[in-house]
PDB file of N, CA and C in Angstrom:
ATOM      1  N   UNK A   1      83.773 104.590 138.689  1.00  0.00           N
ATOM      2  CA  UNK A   1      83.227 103.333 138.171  1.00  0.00           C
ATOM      3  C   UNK A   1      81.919 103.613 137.422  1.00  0.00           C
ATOM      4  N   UNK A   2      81.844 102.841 136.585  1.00  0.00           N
ATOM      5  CA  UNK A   2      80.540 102.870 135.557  1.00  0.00           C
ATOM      6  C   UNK A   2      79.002 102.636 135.922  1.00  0.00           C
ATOM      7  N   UNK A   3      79.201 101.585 136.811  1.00  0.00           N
ATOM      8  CA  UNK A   3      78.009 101.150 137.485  1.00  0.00           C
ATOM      9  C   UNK A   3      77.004 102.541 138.099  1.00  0.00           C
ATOM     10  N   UNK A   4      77.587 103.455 139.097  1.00  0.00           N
ATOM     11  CA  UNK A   4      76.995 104.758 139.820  1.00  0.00           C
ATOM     12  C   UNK A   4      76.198 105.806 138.471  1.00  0.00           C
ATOM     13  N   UNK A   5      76.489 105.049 137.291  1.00  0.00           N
ATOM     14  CA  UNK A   5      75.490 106.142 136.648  1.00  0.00           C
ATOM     15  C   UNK A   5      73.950 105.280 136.779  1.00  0.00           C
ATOM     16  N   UNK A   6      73.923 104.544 137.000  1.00  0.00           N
ATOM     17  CA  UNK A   6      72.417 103.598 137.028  1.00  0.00           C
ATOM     18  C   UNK A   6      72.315 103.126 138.295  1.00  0.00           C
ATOM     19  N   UNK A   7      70.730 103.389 138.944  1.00  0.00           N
ATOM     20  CA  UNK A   7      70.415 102.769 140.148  1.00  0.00           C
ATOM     21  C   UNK A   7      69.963 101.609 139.894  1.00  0.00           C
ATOM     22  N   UNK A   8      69.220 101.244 138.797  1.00  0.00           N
ATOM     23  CA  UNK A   8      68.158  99.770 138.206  1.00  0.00           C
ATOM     24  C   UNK A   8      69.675  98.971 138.029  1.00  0.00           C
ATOM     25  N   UNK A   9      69.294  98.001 139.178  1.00  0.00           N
ATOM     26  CA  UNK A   9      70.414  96.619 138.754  1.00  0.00           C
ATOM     27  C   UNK A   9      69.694  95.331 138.183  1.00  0.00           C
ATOM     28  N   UNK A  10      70.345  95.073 137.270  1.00  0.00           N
ATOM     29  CA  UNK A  10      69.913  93.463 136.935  1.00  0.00           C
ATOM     30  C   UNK A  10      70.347  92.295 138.187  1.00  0.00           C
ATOM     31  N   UNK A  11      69.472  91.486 137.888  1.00  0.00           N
ATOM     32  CA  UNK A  11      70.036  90.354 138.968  1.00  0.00           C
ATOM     33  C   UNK A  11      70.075  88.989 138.490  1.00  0.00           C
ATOM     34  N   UNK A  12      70.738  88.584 137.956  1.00  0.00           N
ATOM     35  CA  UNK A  12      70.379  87.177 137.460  1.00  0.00           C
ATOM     36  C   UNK A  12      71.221  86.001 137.722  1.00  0.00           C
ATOM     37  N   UNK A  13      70.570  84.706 137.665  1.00  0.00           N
ATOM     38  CA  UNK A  13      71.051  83.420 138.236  1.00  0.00           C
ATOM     39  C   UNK A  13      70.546  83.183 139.818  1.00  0.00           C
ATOM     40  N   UNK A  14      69.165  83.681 139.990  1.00  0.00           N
ATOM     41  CA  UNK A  14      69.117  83.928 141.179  1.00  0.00           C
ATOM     42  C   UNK A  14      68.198  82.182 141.087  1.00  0.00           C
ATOM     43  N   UNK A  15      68.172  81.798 142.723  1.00  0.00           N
ATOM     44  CA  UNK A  15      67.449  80.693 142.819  1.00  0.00           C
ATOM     45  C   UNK A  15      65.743  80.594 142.483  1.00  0.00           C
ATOM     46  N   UNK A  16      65.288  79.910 141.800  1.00  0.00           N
ATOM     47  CA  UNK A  16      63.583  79.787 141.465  1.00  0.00           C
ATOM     48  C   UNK A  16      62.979  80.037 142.512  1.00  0.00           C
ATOM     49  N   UNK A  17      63.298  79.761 144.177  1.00  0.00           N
ATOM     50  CA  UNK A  17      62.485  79.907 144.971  1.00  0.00           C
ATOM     51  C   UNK A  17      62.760  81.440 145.566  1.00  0.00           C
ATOM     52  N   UNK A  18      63.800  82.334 145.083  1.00  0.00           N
ATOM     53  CA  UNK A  18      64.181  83.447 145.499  1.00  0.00           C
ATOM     54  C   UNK A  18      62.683  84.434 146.096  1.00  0.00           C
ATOM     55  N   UNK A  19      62.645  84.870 146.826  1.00  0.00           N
ATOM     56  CA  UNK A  19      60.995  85.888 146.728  1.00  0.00           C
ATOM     57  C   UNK A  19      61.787  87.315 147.198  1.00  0.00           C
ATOM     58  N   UNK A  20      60.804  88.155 146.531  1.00  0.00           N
ATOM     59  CA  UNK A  20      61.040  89.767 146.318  1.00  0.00           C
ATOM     60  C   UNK A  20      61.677  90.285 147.603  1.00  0.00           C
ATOM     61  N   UNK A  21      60.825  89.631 148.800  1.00  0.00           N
ATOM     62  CA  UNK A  21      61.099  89.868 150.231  1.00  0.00           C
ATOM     63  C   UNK A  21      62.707  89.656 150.488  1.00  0.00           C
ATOM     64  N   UNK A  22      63.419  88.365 150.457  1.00  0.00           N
ATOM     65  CA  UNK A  22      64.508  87.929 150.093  1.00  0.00           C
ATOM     66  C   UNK A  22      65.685  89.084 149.401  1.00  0.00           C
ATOM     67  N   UNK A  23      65.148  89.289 148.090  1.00  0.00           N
ATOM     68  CA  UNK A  23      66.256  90.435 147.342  1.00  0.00           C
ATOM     69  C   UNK A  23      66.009  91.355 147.881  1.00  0.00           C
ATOM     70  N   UNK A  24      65.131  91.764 148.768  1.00  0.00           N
ATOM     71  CA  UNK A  24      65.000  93.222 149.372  1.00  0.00           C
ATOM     72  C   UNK A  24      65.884  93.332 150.364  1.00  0.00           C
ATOM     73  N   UNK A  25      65.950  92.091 151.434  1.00  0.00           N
ATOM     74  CA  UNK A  25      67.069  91.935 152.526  1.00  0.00           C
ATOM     75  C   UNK A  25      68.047  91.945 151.809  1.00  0.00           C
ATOM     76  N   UNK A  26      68.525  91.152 151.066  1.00  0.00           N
ATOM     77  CA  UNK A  26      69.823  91.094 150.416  1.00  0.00           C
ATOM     78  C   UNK A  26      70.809  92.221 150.055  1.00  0.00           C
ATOM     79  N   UNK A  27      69.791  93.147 149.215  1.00  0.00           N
ATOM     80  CA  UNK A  27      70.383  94.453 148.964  1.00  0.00           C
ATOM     81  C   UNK A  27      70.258  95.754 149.842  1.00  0.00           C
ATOM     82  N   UNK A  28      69.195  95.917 150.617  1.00  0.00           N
ATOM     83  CA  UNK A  28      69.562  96.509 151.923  1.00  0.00           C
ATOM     84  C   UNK A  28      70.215  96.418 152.357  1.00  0.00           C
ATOM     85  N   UNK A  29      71.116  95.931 153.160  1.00  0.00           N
ATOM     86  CA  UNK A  29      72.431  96.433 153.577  1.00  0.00           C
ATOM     87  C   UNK A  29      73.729  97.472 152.183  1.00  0.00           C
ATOM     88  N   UNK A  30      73.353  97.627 151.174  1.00  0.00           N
ATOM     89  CA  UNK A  30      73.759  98.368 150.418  1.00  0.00           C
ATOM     90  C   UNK A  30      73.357 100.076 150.221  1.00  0.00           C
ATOM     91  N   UNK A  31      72.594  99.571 150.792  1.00  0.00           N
ATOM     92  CA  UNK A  31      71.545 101.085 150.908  1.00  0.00           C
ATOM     93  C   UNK A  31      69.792 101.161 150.802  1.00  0.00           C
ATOM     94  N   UNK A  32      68.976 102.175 151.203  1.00  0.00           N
ATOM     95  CA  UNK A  32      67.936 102.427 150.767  1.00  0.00           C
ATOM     96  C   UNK A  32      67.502 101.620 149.357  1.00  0.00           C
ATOM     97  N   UNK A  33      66.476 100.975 149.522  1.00  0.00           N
ATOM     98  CA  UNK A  33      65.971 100.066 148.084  1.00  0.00           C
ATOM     99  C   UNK A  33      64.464 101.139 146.998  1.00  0.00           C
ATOM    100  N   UNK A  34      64.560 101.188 146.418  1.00  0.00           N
ATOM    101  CA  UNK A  34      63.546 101.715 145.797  1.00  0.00           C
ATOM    102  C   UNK A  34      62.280 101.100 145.390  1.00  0.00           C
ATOM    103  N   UNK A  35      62.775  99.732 144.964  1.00  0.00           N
ATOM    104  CA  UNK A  35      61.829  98.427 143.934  1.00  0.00           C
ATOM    105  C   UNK A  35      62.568  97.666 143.814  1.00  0.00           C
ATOM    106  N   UNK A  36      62.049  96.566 144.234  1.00  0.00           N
ATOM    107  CA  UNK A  36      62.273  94.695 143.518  1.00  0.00           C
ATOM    108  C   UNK A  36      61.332  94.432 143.225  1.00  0.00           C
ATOM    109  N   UNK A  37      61.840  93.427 141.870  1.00  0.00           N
ATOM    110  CA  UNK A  37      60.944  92.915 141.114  1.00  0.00           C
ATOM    111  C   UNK A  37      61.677  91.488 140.611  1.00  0.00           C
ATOM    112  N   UNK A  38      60.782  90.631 140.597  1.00  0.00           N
ATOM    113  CA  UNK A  38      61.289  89.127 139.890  1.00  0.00           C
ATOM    114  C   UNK A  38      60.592  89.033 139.174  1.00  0.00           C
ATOM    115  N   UNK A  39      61.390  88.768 138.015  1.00  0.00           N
ATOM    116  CA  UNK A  39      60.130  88.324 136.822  1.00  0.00           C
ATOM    117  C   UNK A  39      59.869  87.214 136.827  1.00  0.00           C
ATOM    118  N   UNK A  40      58.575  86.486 136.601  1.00  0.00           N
ATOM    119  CA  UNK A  40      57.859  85.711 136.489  1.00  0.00           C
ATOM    120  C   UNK A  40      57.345  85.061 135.000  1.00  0.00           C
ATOM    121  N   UNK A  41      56.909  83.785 134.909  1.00  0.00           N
ATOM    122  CA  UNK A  41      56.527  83.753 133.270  1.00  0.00           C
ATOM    123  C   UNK A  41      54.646  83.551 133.954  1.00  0.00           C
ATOM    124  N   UNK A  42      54.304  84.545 132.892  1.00  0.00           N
ATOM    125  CA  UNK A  42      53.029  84.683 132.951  1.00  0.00           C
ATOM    126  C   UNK A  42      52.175  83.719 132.986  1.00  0.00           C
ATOM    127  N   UNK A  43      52.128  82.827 132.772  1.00  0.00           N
ATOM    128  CA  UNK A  43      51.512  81.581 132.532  1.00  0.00           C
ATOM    129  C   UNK A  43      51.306  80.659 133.574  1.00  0.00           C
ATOM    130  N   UNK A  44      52.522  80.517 134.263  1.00  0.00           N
ATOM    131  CA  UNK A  44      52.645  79.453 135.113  1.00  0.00           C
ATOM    132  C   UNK A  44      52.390  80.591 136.747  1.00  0.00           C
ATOM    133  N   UNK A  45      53.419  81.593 136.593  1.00  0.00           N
ATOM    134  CA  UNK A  45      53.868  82.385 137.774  1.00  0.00           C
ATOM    135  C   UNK A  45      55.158  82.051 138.463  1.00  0.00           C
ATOM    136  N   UNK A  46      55.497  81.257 137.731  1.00  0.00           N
ATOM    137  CA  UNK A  46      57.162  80.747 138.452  1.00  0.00           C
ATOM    138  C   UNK A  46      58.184  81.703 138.044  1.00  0.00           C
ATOM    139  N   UNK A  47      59.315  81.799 138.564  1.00  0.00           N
ATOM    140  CA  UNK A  47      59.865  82.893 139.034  1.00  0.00           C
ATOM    141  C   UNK A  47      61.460  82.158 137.272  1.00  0.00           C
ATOM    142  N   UNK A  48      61.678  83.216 136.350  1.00  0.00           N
ATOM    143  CA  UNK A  48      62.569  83.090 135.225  1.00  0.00           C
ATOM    144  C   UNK A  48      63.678  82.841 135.749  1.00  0.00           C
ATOM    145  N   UNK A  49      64.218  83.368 137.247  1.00  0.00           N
ATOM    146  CA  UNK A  49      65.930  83.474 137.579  1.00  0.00           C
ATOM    147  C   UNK A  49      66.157  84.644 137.652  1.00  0.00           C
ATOM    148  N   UNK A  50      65.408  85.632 137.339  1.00  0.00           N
ATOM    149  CA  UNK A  50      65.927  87.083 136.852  1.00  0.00           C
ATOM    150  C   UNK A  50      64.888  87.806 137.452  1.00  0.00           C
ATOM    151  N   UNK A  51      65.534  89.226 138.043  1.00  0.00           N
ATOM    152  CA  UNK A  51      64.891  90.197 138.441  1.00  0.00           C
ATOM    153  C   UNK A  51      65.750  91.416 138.475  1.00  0.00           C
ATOM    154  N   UNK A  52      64.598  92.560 138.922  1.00  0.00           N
ATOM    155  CA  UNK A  52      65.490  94.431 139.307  1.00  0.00           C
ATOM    156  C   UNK A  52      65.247  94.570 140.383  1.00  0.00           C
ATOM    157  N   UNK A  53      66.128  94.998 140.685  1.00  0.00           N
ATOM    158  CA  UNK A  53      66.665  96.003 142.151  1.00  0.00           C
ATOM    159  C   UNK A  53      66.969  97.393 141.463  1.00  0.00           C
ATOM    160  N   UNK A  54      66.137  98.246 142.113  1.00  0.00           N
ATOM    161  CA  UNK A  54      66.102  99.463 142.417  1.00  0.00           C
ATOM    162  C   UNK A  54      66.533 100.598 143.466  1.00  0.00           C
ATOM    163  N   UNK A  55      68.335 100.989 142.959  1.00  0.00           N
ATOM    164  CA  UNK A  55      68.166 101.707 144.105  1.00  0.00           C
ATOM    165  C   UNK A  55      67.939 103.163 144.471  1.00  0.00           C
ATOM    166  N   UNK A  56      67.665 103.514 145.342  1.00  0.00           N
ATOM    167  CA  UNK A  56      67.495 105.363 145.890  1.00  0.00           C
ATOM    168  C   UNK A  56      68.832 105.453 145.440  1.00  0.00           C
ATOM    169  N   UNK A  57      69.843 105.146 145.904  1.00  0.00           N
ATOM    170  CA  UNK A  57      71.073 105.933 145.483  1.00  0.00           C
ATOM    171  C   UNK A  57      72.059 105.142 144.324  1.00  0.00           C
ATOM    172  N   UNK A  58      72.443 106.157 143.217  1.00  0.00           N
ATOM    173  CA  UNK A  58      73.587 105.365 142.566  1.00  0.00           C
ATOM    174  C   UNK A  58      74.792 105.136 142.921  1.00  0.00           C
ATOM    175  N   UNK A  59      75.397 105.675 144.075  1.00  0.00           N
ATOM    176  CA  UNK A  59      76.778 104.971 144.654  1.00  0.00           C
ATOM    177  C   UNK A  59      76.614 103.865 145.897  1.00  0.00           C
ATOM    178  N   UNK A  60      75.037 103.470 145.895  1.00  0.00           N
ATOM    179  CA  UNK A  60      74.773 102.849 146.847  1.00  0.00           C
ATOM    180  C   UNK A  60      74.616 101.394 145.582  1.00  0.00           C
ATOM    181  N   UNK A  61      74.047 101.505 144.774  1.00  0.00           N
ATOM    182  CA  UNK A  61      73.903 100.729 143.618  1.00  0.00           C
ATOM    183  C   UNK A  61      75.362 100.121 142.962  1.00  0.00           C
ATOM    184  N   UNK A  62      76.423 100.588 142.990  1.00  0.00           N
ATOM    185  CA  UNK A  62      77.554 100.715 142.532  1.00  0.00           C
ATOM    186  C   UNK A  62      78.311  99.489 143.953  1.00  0.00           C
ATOM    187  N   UNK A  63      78.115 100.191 145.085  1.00  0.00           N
ATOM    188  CA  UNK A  63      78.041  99.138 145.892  1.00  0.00           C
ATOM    189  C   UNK A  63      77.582  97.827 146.209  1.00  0.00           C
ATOM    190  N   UNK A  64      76.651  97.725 145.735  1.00  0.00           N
ATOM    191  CA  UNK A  64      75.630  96.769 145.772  1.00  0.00           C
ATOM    192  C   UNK A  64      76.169  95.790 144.674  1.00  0.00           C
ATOM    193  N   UNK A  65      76.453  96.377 143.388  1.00  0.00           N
ATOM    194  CA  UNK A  65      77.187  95.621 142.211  1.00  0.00           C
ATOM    195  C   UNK A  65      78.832  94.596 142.699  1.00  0.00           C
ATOM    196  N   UNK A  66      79.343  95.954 143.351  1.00  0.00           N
ATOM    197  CA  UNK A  66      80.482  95.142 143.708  1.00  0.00           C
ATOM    198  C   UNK A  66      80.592  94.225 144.749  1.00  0.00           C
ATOM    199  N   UNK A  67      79.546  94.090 145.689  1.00  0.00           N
ATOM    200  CA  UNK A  67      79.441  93.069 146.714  1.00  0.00           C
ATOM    201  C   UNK A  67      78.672  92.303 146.500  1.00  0.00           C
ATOM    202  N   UNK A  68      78.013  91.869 145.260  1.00  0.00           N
ATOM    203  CA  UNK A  68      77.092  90.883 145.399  1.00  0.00           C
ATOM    204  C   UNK A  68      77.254  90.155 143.694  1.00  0.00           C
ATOM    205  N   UNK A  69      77.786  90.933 142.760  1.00  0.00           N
ATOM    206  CA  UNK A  69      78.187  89.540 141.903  1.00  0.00           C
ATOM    207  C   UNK A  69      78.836  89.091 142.066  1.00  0.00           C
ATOM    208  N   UNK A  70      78.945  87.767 141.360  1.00  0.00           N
ATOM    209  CA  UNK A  70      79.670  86.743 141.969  1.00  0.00           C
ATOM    210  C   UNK A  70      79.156  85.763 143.178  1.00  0.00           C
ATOM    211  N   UNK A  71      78.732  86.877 143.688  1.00  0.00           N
ATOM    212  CA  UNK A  71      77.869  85.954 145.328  1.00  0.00           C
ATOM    213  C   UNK A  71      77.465  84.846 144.923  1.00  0.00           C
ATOM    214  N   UNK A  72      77.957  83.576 146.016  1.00  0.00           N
ATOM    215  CA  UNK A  72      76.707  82.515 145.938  1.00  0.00           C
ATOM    216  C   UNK A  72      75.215  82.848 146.592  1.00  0.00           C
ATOM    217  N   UNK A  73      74.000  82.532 146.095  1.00  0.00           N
ATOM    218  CA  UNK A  73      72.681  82.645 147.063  1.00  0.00           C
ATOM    219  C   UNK A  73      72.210  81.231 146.771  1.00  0.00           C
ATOM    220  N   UNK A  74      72.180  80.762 147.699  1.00  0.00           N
ATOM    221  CA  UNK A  74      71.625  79.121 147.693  1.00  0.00           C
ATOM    222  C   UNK A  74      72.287  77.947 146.575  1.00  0.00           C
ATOM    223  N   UNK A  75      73.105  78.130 146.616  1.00  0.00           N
ATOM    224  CA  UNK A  75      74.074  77.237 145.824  1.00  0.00           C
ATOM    225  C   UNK A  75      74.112  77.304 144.059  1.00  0.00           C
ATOM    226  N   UNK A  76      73.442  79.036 143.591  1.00  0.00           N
ATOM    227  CA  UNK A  76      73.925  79.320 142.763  1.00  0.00           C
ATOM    228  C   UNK A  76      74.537  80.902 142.816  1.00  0.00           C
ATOM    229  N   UNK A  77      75.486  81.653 141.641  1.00  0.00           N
ATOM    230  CA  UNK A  77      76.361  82.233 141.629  1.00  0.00           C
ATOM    231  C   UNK A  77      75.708  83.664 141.313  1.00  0.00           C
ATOM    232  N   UNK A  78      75.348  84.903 141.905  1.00  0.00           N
ATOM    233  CA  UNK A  78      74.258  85.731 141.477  1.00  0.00           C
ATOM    234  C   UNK A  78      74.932  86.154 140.416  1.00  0.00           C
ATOM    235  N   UNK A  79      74.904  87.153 139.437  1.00  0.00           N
ATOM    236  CA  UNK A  79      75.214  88.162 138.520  1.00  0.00           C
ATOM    237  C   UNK A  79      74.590  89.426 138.746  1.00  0.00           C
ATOM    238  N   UNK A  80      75.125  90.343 139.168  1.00  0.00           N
ATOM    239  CA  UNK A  80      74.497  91.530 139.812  1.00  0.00           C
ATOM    240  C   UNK A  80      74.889  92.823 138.135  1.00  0.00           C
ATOM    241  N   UNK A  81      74.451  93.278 137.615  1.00  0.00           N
ATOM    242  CA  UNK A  81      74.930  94.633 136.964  1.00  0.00           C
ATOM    243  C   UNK A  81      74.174  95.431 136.989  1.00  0.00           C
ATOM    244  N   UNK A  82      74.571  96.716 135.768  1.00  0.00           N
ATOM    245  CA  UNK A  82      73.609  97.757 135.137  1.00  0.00           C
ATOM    246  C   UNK A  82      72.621  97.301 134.446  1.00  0.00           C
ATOM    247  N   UNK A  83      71.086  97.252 135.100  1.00  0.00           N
ATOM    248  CA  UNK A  83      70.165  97.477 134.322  1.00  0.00           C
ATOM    249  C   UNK A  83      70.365  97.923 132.637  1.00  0.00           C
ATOM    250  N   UNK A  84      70.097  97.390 131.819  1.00  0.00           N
ATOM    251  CA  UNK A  84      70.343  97.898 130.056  1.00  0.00           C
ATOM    252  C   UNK A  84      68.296  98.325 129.866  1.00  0.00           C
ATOM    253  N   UNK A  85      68.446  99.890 129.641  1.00  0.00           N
ATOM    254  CA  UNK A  85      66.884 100.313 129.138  1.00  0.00           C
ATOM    255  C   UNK A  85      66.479  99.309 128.177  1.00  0.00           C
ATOM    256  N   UNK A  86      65.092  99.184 128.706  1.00  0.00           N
ATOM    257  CA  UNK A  86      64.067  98.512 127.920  1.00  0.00           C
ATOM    258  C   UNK A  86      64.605  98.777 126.380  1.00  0.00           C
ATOM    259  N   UNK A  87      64.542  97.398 125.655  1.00  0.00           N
ATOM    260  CA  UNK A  87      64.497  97.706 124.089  1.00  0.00           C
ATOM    261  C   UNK A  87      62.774  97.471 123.921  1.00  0.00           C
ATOM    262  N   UNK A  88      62.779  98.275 122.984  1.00  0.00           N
ATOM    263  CA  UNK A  88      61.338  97.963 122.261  1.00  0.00           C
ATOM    264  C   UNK A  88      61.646  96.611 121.320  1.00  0.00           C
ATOM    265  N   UNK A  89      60.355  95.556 121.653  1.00  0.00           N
ATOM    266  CA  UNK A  89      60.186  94.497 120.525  1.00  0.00           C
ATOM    267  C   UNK A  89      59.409  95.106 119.321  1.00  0.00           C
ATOM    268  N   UNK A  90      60.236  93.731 118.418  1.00  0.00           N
ATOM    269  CA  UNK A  90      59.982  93.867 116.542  1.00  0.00           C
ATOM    270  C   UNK A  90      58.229  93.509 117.450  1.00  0.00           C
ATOM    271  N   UNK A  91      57.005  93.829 116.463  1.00  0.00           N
ATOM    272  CA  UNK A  91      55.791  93.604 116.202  1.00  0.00           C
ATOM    273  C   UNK A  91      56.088  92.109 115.775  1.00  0.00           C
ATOM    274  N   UNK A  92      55.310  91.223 116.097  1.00  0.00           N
ATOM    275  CA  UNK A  92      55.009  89.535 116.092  1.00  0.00           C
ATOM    276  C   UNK A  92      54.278  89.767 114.512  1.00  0.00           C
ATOM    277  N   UNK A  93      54.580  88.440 113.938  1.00  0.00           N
ATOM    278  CA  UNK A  93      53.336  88.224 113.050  1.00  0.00           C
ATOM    279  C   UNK A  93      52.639  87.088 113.156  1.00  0.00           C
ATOM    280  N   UNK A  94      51.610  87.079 112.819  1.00  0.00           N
ATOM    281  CA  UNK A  94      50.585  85.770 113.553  1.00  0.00           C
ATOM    282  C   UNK A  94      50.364  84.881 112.710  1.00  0.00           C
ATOM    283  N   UNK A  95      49.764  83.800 112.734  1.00  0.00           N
ATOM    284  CA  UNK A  95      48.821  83.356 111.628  1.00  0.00           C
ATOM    285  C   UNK A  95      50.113  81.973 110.987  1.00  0.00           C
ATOM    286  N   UNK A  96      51.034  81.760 111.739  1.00  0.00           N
ATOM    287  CA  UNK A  96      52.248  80.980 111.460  1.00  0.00           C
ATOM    288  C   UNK A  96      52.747  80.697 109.961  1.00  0.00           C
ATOM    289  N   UNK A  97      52.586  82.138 110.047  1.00  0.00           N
ATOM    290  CA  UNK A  97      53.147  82.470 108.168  1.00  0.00           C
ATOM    291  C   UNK A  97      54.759  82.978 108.365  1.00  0.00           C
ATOM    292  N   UNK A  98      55.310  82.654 107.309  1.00  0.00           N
ATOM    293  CA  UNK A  98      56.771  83.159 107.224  1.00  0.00           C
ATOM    294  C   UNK A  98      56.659  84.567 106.726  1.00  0.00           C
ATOM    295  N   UNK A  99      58.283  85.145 106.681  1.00  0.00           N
ATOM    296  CA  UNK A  99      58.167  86.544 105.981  1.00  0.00           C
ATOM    297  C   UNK A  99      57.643  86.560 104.269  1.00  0.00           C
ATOM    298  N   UNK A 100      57.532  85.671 103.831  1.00  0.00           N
ATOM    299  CA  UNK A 100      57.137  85.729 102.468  1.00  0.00           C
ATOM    300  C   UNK A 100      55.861  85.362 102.587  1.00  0.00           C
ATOM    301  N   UNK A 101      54.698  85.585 103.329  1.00  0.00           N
ATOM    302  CA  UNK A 101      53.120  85.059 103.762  1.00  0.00           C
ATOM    303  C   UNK A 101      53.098  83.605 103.426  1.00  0.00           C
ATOM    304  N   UNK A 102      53.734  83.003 103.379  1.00  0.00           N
ATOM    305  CA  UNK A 102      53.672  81.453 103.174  1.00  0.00           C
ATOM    306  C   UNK A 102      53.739  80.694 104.404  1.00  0.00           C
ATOM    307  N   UNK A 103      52.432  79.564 104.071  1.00  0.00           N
ATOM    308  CA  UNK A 103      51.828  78.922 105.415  1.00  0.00           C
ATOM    309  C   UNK A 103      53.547  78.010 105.947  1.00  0.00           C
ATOM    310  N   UNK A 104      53.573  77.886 107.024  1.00  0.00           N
ATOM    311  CA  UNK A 104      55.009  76.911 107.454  1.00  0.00           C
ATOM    312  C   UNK A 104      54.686  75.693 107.955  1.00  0.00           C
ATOM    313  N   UNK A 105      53.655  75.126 108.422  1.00  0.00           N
ATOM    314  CA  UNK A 105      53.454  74.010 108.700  1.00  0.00           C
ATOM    315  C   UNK A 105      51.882  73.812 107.864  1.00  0.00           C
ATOM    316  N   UNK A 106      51.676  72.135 108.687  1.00  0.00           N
ATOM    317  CA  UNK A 106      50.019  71.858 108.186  1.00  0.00           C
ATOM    318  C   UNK A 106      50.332  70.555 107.361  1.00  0.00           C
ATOM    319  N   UNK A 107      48.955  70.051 107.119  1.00  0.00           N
ATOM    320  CA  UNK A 107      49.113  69.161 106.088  1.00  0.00           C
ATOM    321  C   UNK A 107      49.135  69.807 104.509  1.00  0.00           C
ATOM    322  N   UNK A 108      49.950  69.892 103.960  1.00  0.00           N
ATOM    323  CA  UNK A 108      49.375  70.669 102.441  1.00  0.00           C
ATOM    324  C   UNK A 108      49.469  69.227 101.440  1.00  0.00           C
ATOM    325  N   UNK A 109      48.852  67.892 101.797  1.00  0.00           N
ATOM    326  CA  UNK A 109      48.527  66.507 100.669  1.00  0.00           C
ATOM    327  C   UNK A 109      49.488  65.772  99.914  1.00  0.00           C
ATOM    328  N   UNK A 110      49.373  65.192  99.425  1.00  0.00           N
ATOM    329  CA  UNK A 110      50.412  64.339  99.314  1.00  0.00           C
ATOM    330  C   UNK A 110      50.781  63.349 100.199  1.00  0.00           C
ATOM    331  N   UNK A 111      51.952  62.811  99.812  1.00  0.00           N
ATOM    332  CA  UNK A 111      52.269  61.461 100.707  1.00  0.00           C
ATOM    333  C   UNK A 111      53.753  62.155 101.347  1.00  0.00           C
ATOM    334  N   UNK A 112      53.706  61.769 102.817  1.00  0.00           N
ATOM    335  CA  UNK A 112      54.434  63.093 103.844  1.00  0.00           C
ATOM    336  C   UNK A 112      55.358  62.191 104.504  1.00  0.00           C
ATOM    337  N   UNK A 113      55.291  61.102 104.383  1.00  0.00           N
ATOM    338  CA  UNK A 113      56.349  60.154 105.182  1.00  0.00           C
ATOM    339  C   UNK A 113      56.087  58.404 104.700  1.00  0.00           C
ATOM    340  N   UNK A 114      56.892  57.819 106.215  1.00  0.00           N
ATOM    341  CA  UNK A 114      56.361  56.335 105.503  1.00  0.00           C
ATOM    342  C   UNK A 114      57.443  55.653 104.766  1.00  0.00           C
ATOM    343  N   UNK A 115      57.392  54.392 104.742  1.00  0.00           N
ATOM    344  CA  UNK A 115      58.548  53.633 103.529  1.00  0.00           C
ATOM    345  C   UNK A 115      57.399  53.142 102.732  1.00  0.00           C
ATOM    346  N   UNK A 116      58.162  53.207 101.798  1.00  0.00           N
ATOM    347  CA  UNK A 116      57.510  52.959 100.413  1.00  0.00           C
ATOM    348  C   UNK A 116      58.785  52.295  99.299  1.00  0.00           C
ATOM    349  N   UNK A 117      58.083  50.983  99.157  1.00  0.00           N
ATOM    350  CA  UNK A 117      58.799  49.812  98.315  1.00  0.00           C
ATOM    351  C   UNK A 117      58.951  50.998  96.699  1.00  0.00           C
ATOM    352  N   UNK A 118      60.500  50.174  96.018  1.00  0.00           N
ATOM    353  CA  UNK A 118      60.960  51.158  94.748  1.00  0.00           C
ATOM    354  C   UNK A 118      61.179  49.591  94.267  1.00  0.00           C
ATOM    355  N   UNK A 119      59.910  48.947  94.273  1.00  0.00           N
ATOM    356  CA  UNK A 119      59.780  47.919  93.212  1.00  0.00           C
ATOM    357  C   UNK A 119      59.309  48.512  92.350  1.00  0.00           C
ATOM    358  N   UNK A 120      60.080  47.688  90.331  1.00  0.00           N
ATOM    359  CA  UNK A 120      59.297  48.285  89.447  1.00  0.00           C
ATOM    360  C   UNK A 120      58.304  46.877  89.122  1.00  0.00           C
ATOM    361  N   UNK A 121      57.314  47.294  88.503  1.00  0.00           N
ATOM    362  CA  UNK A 121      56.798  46.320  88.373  1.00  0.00           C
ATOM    363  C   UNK A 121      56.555  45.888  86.875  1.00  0.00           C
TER     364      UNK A 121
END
């Protein structure tokens, strides 16, 4: 099976209140754990749905895949797989310019909305 070449599992659809402690029990009984992690959105600290499990072993990981997607955890459906390596992100551009440096919003004058009578006079 494909899964035993990767220990880093994805986990997703997991419940908002899920905590690290939680996926650590969960996947222990699969084997030795290495790292959990839930990602979080920086801002708030609330938990995305999504996290990694890390395991010591890849046929323990492989295990872990096949007994736990699909799983319900608190009345939603987990998705367990292979971790996919980090992609590197495109560089942002700032300044809310398009690819042609042209501003995209703002007031740029004129008359921008509104009804307006097409009496001639």
């Amino acid at each position: 099976m494909n899964q035993a070449s990767n220990k880093k599992l994805y986990v997703g659809s997991l419940p908002f209140s899920t905590t690290e402690e939680e996926l650590h029990e969960l996947f222990s009984a699969y084997g030795p754990i290495g790292s959990v992690r839930i990602v979080t959105d920086k801002f708030t600290g609330m938990s995305k749905g999504f996290g990694f499990v890390e395991m010591e072993n890849a046929d323990d990981a492989s295990k872990a895949v096949e007994g736990l997607n699909g799983k319900a955890l608190n009345g939603r459906t987990l998705i367990v797989n292979d971790a996919r390596p980090e992609q590197p992100r495109a560089p942002r551009t700032g300044g809310g310019r398009d690819d042609r440096g042209g501003d995209r919003g703002g007031f740029r004058g004129g008359d921008r909305g509104g009804f307006r009578s097409r009496r001639e006079h």
